[in-house]
Protein backbone atom coordinates (compact mmCIF):
# COMPACT_ATOMS: atom_id res chain seq x y z
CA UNK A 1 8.39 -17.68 -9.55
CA UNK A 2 6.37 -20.99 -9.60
CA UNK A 3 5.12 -21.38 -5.65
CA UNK A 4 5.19 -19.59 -2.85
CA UNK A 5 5.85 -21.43 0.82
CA UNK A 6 4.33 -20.31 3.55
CA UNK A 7 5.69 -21.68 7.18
CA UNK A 8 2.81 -21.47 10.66
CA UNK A 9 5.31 -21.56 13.04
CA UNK A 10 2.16 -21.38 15.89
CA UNK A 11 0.48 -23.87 14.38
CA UNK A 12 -1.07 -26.56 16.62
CA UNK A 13 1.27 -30.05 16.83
CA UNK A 14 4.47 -27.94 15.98
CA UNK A 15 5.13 -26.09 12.79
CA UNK A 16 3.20 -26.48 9.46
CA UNK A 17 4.56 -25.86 6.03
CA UNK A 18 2.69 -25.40 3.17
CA UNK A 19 3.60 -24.74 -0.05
CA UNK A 20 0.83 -22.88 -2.77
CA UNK A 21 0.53 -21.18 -6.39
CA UNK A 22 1.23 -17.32 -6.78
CA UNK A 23 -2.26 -16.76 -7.23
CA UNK A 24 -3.18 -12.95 -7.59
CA UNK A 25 0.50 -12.29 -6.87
CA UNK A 26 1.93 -14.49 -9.87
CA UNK A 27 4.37 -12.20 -11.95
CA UNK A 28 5.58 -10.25 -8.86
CA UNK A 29 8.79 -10.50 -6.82
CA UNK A 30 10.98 -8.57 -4.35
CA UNK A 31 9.62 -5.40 -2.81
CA UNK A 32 6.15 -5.95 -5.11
CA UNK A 33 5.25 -9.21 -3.58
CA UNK A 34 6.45 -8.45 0.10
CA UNK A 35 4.12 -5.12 -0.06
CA UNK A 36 1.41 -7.08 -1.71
CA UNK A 37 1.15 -10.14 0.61
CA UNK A 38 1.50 -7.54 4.32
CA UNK A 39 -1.08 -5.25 2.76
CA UNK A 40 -3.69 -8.10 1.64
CA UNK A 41 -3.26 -10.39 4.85
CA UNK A 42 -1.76 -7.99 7.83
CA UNK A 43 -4.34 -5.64 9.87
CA UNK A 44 -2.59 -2.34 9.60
CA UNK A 45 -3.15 -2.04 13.35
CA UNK A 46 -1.69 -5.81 14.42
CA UNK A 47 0.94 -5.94 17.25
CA UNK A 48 4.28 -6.16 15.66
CA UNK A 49 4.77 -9.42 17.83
CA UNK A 50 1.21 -10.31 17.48
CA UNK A 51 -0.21 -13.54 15.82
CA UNK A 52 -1.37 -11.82 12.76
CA UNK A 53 1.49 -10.18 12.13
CA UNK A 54 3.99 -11.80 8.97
CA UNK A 55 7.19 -11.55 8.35
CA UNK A 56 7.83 -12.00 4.28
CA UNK A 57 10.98 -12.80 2.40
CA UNK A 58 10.98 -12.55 -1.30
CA UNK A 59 14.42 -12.56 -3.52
CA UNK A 60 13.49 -10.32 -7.24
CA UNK A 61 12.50 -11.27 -10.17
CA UNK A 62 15.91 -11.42 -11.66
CA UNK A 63 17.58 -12.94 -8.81
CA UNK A 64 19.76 -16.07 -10.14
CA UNK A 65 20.22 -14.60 -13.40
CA UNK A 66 23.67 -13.79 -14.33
CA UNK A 67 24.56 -10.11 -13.88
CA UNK A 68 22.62 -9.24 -11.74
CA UNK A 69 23.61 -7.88 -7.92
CA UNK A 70 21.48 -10.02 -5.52
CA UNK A 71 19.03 -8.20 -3.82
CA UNK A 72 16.46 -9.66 -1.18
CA UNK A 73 13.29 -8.13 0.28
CA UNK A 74 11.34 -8.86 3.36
CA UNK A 75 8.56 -6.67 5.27
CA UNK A 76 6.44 -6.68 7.98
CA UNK A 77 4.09 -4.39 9.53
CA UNK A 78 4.88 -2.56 13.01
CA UNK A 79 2.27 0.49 13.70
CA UNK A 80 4.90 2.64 15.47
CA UNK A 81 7.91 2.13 12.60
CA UNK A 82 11.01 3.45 14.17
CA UNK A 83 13.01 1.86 11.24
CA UNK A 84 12.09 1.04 7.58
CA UNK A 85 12.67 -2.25 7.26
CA UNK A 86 11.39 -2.62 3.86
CA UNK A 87 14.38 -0.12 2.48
CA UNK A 88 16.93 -2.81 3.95
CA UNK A 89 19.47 -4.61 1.50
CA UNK A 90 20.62 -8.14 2.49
């Protein structure tokens, strides 16, 4: 994984892309970097519609290799969690 792009869809003047280095999250992918990004960025207690609130998609670190079933990951956080979203296979 060389970048990560992250998309401000409220941003003032329409929506902002913006494209940045792993950082502390370099080496991760799939369920490890979805958990790590809501858990560093998302108040636990946000409105699942709310502002702060993220939605993440990440594909695994073997995804594109050959022989490997494609798997993709996203999370967000919702306080009252009716459904596990995170467990969900695309």
């Amino acid at each position: 994984m060389g970048r990560i792009l992250r998309i401000d869809t409220g941003a003032e003047g329409g929506i902002r892309a913006l494209e940045q280095p792993p950082g502390g999250s370099a080496g991760l992918g799939g369920r490890a970097l979805t958990s790590t990004i809501v858990s560093e960025e998302v108040p636990p207690l946000c409105h699942p519609l709310g502002r702060e609130n993220k939605l993440v998609f990440a594909a695994g670190l073997l995804g594109g290799t050959t022989g490997v079933m494609f798997t993709f990951d996203f999370s967000e956080e919702e306080p009252d969690k009716v459904f596990d979203w995170s467990s969900c296979r695309l």
